[in-house]
PDB file of N, CA and C in Angstrom:
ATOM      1  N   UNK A   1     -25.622 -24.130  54.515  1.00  0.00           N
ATOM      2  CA  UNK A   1     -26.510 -23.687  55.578  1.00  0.00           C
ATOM      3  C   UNK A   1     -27.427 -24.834  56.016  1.00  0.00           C
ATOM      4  N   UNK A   2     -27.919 -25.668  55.103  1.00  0.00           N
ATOM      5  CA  UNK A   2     -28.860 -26.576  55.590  1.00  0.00           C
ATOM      6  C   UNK A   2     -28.111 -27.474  56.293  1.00  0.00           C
ATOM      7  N   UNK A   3     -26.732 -27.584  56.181  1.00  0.00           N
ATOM      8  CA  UNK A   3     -26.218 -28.671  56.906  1.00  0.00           C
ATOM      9  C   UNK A   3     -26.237 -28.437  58.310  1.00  0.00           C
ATOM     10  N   UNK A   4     -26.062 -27.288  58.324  1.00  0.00           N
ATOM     11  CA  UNK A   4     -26.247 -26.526  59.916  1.00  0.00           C
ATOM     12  C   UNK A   4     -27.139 -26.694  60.652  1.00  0.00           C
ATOM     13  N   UNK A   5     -28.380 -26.511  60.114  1.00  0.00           N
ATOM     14  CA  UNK A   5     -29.559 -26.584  60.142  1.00  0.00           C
ATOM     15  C   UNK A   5     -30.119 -28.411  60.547  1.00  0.00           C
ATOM     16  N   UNK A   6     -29.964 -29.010  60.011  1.00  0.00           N
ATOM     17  CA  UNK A   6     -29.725 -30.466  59.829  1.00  0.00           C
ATOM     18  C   UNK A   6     -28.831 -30.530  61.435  1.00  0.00           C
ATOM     19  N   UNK A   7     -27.532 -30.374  61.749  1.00  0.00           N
ATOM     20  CA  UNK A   7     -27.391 -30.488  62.793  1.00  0.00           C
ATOM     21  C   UNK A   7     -27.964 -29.938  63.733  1.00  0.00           C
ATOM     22  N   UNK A   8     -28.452 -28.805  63.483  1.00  0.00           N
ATOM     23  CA  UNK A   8     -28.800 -27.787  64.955  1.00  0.00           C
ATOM     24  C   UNK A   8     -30.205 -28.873  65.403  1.00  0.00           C
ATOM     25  N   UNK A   9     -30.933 -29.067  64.214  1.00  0.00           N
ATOM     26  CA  UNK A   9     -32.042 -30.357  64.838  1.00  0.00           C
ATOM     27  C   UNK A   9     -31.411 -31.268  65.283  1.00  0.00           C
ATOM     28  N   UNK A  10     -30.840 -31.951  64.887  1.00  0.00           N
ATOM     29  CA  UNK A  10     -30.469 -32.958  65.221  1.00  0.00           C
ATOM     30  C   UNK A  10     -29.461 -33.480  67.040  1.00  0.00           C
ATOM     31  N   UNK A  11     -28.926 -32.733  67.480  1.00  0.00           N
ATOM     32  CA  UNK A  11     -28.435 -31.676  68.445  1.00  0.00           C
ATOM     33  C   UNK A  11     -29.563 -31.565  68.908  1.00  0.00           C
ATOM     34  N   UNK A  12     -30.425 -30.744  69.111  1.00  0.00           N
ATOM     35  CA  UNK A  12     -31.444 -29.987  70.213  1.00  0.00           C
ATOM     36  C   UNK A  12     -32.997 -31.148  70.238  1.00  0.00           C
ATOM     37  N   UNK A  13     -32.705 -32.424  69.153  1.00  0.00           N
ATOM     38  CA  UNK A  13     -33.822 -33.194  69.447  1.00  0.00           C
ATOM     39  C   UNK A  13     -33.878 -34.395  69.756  1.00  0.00           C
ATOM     40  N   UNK A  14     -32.295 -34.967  69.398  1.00  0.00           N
ATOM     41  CA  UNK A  14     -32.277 -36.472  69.300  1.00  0.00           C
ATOM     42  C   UNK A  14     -31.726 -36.735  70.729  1.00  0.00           C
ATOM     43  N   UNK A  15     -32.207 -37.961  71.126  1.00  0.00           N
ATOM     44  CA  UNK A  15     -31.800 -38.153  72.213  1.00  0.00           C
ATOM     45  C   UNK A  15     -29.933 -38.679  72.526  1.00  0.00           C
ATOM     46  N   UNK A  16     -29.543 -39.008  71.163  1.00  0.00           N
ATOM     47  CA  UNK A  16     -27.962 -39.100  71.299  1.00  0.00           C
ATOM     48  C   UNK A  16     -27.465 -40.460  71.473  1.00  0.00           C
ATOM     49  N   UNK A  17     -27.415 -40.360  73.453  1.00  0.00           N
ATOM     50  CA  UNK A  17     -27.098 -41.588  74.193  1.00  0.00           C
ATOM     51  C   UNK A  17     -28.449 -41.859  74.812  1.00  0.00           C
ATOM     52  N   UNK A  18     -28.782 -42.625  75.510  1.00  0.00           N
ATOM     53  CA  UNK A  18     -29.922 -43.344  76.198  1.00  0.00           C
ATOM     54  C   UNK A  18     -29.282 -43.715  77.505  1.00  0.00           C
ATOM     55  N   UNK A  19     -29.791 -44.040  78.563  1.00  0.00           N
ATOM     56  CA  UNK A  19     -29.772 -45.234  79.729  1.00  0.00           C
ATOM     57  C   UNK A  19     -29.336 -46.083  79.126  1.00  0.00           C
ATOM     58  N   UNK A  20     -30.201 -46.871  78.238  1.00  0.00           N
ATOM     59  CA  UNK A  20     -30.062 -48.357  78.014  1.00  0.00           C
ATOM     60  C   UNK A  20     -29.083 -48.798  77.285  1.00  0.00           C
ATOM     61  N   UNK A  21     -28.406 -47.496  76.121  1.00  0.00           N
ATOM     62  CA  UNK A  21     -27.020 -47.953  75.786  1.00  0.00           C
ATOM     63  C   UNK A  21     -26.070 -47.978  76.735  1.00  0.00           C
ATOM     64  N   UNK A  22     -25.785 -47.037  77.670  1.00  0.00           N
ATOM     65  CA  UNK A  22     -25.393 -47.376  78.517  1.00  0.00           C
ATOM     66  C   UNK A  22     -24.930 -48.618  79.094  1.00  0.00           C
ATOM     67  N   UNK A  23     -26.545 -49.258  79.656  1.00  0.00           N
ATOM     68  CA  UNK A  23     -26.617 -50.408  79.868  1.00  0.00           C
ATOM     69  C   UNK A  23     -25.819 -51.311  78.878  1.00  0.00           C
ATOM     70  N   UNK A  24     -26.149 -51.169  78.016  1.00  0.00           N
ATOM     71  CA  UNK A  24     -25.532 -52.404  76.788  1.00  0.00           C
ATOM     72  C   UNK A  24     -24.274 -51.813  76.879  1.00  0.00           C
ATOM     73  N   UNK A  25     -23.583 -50.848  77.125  1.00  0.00           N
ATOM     74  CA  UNK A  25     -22.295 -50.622  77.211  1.00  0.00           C
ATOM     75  C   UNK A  25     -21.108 -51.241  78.537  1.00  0.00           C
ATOM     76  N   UNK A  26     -21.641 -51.380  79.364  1.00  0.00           N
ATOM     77  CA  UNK A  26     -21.442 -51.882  80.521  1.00  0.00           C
ATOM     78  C   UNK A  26     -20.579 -53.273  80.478  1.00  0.00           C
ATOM     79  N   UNK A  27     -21.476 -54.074  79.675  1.00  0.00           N
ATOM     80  CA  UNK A  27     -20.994 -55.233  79.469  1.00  0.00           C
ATOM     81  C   UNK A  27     -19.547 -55.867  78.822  1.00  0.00           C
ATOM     82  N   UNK A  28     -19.126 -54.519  78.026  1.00  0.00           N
ATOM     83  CA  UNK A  28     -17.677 -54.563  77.562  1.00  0.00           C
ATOM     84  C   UNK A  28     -16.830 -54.535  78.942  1.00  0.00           C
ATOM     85  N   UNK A  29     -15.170 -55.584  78.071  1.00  0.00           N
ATOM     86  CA  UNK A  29     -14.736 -55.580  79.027  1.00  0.00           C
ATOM     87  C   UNK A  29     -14.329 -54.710  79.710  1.00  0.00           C
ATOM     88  N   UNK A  30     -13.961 -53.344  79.802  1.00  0.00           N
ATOM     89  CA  UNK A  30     -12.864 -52.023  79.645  1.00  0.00           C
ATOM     90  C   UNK A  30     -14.085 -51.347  81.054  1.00  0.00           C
ATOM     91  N   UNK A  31     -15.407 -52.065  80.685  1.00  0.00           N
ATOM     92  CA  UNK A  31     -16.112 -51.245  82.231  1.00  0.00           C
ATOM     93  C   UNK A  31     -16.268 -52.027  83.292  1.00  0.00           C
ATOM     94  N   UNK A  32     -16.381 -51.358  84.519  1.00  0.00           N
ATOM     95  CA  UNK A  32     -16.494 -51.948  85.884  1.00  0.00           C
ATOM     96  C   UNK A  32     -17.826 -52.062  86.247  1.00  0.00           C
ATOM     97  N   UNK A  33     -18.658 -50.454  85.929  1.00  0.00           N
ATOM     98  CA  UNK A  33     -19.395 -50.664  86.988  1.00  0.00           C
ATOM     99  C   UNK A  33     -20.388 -49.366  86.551  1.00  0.00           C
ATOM    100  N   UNK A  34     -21.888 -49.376  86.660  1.00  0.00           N
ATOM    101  CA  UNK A  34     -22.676 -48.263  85.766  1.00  0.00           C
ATOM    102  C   UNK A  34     -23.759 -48.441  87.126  1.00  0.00           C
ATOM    103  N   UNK A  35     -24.033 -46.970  87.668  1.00  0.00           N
ATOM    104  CA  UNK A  35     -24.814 -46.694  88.788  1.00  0.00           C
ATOM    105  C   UNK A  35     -25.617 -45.822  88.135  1.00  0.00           C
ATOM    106  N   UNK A  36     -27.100 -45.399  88.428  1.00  0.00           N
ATOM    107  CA  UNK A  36     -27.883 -44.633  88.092  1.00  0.00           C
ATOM    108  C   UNK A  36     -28.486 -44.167  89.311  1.00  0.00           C
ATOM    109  N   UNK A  37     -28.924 -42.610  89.467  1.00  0.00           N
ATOM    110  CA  UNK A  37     -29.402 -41.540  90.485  1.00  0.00           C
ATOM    111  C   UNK A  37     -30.584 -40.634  89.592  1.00  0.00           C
ATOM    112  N   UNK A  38     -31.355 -40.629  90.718  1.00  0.00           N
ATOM    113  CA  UNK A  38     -32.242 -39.567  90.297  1.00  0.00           C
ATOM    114  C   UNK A  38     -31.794 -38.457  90.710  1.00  0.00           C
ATOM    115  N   UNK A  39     -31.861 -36.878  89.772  1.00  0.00           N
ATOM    116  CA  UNK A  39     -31.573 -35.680  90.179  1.00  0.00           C
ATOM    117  C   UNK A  39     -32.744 -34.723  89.823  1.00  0.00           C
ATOM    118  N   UNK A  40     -32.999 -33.678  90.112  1.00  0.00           N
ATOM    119  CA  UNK A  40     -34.097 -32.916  89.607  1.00  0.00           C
ATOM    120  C   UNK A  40     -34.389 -32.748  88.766  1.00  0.00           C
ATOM    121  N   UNK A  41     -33.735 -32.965  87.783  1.00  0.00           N
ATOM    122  CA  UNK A  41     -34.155 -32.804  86.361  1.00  0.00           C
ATOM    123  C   UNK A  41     -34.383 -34.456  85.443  1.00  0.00           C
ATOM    124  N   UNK A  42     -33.536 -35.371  86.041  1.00  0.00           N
ATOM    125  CA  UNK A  42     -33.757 -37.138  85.262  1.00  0.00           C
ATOM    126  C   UNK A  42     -32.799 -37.866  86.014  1.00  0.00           C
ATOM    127  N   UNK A  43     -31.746 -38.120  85.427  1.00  0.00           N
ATOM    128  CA  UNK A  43     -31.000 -39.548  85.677  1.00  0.00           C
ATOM    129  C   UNK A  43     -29.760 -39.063  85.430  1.00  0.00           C
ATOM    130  N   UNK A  44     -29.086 -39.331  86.762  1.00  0.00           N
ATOM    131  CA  UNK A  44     -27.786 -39.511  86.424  1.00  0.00           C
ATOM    132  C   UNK A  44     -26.837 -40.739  86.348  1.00  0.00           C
ATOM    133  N   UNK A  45     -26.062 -40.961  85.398  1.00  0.00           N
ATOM    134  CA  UNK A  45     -25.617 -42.507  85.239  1.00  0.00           C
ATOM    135  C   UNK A  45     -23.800 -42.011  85.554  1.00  0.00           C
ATOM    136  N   UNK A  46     -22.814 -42.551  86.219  1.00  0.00           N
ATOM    137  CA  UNK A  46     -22.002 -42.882  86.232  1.00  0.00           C
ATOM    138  C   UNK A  46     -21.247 -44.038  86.473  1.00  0.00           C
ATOM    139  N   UNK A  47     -20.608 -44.049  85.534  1.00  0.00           N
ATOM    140  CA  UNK A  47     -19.795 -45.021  85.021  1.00  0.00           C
ATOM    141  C   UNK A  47     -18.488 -45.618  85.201  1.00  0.00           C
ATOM    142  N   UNK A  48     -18.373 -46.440  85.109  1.00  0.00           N
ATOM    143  CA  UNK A  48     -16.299 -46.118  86.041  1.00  0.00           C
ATOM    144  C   UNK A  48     -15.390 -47.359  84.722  1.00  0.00           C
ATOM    145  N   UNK A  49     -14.604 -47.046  84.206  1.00  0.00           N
ATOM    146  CA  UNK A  49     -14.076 -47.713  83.229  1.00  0.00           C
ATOM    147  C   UNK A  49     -12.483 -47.439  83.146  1.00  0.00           C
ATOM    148  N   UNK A  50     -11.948 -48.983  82.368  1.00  0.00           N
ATOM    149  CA  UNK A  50     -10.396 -48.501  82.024  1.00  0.00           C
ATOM    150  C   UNK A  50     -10.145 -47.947  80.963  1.00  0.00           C
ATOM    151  N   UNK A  51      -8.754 -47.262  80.739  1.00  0.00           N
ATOM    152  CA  UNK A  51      -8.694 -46.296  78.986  1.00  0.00           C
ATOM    153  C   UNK A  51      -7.251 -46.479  79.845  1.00  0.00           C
ATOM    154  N   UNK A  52      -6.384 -47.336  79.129  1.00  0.00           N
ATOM    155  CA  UNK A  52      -5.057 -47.281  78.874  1.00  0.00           C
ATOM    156  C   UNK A  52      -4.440 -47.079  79.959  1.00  0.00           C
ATOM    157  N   UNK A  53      -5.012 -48.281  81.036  1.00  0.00           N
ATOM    158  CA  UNK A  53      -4.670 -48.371  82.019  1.00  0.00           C
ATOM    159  C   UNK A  53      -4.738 -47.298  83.618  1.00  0.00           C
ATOM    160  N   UNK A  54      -6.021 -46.346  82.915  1.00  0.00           N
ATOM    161  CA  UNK A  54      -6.391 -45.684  84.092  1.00  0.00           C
ATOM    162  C   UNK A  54      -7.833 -45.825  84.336  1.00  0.00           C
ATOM    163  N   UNK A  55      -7.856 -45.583  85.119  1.00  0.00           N
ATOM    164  CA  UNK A  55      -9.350 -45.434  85.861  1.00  0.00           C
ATOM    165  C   UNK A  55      -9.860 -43.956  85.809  1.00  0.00           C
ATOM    166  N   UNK A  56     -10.834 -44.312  84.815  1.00  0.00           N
ATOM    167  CA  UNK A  56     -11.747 -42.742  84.406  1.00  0.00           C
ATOM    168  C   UNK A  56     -13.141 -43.294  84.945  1.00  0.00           C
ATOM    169  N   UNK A  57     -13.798 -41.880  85.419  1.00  0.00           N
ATOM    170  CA  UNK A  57     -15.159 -42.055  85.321  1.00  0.00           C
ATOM    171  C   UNK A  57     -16.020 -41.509  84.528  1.00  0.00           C
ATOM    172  N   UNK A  58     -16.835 -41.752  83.897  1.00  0.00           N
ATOM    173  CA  UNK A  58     -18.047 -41.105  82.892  1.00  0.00           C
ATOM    174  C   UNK A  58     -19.191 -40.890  84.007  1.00  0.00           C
ATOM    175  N   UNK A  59     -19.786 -39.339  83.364  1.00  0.00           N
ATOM    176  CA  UNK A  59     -21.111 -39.003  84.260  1.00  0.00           C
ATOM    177  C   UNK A  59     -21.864 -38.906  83.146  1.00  0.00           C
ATOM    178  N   UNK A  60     -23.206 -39.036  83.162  1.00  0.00           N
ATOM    179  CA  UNK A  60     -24.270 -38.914  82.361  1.00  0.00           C
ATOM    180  C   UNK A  60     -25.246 -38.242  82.875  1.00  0.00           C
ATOM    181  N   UNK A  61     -25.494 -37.111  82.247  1.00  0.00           N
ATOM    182  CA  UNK A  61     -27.154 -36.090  82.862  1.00  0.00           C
ATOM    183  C   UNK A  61     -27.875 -36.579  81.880  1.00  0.00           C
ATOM    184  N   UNK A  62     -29.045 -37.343  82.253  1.00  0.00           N
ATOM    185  CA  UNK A  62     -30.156 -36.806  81.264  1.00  0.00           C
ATOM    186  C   UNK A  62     -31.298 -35.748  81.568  1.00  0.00           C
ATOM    187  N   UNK A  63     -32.327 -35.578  80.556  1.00  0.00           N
ATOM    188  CA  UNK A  63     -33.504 -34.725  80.638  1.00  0.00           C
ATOM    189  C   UNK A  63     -34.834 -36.099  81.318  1.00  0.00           C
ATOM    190  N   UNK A  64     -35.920 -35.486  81.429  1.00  0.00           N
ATOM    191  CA  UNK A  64     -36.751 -36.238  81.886  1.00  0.00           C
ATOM    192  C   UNK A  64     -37.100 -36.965  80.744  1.00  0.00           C
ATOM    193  N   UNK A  65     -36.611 -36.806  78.818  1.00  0.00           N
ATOM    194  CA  UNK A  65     -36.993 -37.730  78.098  1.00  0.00           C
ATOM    195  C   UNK A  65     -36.186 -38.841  78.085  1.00  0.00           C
ATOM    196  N   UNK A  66     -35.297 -38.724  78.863  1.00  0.00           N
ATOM    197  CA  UNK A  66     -33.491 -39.482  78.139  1.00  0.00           C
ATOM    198  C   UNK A  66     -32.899 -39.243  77.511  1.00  0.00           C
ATOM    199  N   UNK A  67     -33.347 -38.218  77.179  1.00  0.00           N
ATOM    200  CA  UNK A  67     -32.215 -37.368  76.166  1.00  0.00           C
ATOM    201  C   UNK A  67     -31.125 -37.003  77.283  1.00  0.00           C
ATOM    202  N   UNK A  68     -29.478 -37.182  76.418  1.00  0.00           N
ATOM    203  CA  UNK A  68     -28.425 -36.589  77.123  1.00  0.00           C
ATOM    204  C   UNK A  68     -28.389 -35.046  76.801  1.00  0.00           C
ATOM    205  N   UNK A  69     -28.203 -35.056  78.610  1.00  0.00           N
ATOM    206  CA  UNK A  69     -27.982 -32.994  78.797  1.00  0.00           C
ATOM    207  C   UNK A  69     -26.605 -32.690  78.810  1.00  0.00           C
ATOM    208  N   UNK A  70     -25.660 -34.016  79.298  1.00  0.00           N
ATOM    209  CA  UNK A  70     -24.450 -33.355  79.586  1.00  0.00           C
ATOM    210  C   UNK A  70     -23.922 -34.656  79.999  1.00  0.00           C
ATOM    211  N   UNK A  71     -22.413 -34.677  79.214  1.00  0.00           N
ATOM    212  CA  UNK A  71     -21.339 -35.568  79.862  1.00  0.00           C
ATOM    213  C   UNK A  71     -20.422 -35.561  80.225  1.00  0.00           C
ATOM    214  N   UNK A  72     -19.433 -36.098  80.983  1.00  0.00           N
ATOM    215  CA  UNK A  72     -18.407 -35.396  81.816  1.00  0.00           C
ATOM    216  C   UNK A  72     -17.272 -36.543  82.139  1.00  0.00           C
ATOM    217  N   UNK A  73     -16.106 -36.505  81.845  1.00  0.00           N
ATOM    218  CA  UNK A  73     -14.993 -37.758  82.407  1.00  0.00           C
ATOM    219  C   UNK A  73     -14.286 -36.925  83.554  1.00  0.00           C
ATOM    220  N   UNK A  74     -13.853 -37.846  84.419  1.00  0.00           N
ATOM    221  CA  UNK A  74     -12.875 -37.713  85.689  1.00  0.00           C
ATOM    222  C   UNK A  74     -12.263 -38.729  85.555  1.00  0.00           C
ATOM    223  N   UNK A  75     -10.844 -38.041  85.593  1.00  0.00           N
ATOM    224  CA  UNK A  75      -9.258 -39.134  85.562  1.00  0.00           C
ATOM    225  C   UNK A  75      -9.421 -39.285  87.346  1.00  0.00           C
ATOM    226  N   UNK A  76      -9.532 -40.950  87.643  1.00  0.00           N
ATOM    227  CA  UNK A  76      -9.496 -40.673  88.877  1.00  0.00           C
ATOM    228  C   UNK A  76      -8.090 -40.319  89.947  1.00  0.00           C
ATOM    229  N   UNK A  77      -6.961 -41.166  88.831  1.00  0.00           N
ATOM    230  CA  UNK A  77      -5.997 -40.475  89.548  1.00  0.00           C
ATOM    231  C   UNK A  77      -5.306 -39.119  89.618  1.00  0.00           C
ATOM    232  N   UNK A  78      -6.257 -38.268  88.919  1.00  0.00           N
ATOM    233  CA  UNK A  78      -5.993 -36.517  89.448  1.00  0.00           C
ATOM    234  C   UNK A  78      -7.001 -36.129  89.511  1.00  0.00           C
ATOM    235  N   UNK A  79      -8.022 -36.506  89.243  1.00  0.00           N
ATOM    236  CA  UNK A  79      -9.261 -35.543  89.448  1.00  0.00           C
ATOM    237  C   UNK A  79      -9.378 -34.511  88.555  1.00  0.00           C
ATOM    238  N   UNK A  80      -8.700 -34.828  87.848  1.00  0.00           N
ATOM    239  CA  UNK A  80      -9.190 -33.739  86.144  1.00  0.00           C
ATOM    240  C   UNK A  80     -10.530 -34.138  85.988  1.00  0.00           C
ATOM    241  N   UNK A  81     -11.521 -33.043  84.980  1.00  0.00           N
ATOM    242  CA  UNK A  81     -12.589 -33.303  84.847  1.00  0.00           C
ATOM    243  C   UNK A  81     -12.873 -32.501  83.697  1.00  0.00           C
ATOM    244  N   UNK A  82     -13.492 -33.140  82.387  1.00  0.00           N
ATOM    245  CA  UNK A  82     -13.475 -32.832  81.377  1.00  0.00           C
ATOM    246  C   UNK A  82     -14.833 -32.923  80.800  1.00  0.00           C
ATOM    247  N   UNK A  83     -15.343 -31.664  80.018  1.00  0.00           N
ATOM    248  CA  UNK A  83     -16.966 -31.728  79.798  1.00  0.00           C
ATOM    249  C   UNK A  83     -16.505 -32.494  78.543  1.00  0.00           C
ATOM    250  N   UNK A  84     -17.432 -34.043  77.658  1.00  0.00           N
ATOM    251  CA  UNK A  84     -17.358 -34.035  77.197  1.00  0.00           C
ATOM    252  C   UNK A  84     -18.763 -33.680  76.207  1.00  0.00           C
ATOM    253  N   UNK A  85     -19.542 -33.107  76.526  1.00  0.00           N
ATOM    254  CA  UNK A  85     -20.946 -33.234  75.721  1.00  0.00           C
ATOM    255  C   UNK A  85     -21.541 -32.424  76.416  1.00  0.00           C
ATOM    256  N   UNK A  86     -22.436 -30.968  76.177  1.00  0.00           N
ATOM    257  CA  UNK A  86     -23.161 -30.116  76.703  1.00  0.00           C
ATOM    258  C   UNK A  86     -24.090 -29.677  75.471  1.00  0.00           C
ATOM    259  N   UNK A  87     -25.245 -30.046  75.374  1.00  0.00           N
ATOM    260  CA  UNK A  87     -26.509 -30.125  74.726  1.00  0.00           C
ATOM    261  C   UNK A  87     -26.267 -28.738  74.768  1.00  0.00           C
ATOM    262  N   UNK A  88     -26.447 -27.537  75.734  1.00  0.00           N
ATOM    263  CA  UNK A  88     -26.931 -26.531  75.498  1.00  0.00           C
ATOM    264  C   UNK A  88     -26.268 -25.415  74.491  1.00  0.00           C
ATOM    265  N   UNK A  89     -25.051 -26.018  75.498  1.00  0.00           N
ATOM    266  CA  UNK A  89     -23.755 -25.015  74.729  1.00  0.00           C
ATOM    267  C   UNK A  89     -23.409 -25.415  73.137  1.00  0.00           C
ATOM    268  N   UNK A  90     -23.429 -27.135  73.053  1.00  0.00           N
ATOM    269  CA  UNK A  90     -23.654 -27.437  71.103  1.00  0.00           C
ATOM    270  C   UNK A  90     -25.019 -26.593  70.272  1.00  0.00           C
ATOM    271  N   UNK A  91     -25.438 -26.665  71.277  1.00  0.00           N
ATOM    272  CA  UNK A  91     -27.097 -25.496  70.712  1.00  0.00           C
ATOM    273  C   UNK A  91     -26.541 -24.600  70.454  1.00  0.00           C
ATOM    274  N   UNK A  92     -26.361 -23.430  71.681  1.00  0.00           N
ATOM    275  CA  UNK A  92     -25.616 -22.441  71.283  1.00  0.00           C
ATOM    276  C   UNK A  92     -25.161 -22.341  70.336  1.00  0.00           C
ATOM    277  N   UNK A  93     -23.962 -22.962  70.291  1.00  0.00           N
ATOM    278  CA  UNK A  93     -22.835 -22.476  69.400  1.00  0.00           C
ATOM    279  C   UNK A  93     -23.049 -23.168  68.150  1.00  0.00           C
ATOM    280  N   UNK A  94     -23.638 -24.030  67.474  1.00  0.00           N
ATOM    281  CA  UNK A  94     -24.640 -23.871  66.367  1.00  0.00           C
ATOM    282  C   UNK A  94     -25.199 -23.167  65.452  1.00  0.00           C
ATOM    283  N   UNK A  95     -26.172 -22.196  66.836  1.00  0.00           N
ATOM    284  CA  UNK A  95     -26.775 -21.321  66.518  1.00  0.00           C
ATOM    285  C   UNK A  95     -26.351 -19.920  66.264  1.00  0.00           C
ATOM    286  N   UNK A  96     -25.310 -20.336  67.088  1.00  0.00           N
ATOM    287  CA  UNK A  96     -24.100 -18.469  66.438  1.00  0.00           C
ATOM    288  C   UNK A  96     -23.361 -18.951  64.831  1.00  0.00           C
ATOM    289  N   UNK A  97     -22.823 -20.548  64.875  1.00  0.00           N
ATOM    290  CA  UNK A  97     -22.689 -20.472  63.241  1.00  0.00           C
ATOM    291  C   UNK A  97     -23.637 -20.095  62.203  1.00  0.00           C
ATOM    292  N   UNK A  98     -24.968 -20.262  62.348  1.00  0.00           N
ATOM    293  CA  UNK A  98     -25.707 -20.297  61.705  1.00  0.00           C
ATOM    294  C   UNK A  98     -26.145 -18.651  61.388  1.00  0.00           C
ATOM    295  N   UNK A  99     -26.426 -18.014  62.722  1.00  0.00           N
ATOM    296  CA  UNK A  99     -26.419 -16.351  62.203  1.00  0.00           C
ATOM    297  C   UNK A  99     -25.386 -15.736  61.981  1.00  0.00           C
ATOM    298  N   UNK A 100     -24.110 -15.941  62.114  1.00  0.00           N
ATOM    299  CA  UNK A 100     -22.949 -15.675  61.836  1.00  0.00           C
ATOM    300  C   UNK A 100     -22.786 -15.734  60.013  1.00  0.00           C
ATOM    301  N   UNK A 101     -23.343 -17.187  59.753  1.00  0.00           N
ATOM    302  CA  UNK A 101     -23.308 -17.311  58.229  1.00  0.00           C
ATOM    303  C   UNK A 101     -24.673 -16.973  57.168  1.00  0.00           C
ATOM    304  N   UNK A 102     -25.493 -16.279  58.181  1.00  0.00           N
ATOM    305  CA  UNK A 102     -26.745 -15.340  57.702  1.00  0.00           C
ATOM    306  C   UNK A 102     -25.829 -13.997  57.087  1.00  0.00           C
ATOM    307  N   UNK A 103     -25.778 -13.461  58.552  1.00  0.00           N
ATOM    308  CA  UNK A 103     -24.902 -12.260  58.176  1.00  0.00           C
ATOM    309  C   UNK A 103     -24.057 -11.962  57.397  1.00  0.00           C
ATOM    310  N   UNK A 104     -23.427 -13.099  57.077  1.00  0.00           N
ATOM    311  CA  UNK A 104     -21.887 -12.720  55.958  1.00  0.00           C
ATOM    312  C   UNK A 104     -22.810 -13.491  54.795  1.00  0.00           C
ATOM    313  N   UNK A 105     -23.876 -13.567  54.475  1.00  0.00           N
ATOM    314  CA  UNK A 105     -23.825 -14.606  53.264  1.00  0.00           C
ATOM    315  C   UNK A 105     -23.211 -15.891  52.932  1.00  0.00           C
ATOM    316  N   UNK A 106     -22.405 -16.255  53.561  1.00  0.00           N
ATOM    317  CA  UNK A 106     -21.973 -17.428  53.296  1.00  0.00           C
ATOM    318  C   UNK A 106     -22.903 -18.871  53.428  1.00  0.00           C
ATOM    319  N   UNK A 107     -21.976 -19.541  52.493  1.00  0.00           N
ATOM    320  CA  UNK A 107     -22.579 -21.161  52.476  1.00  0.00           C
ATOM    321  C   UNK A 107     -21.720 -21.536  53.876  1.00  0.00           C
ATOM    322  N   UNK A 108     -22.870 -22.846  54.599  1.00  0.00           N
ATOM    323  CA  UNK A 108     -21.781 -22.883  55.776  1.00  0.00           C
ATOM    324  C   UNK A 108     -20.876 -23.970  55.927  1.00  0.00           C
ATOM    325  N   UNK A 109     -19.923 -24.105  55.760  1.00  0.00           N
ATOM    326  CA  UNK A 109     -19.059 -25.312  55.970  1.00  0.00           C
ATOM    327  C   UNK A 109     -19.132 -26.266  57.398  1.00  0.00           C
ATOM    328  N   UNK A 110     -19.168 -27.266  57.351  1.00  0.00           N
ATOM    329  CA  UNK A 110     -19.353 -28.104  58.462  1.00  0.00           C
ATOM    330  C   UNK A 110     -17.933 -28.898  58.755  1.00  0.00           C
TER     331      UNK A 110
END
């Protein structure tokens, strides 16, 4: 249970990714090109990079701390779009392991 616990903080407080890794990420060869936007809530960073010879894009939401809210890839040659990181919903669903393994008694496996 504490491990749960241990993540569910860790998840709902740490900021994760940053801007500025970002930034320091950029510089590898595999990326093109890292734009940042303001949106109502912080910063959005997208990213445009190669992965095995395609062209994907990375989106980045942050909060107004820099904490990441949400990340997202697009294959650009189909336009698939894949959540990879949603702060709220890892909260969530966390938090249903965690009363889930109230309820049954169990120790919780991670």
């Amino acid at each position: 249970m504490k491990e749960l616990i241990d993540q569910l903080y860790y998840i709902a407080y740490s900021p994760l990714v940053t801007p500025a890794c970002l930034i320091a990420n950029v510089k590898l060869p595999e990326y093109q090109s890292l734009t940042f936007e303001k949106n109502g809530q912080g910063l959005a960073a997208i990213m445009e990079c190669t992965l095995d010879g395609k062209v994907v894009e990375f989106r980045y939401y942050f909060d107004e701390q820099d904490h990441l809210s949400r990340a997202i890839s697009i294959d650009r040659a189909t336009d698939h779009t894949k959540v990879i990181f949603d702060r709220a919903q890892e909260v969530k669903d966390l938090e249903s392991r965690i009363v889930r393994n109230r309820m049954t008694g169990e120790s919780a496996a991670v």
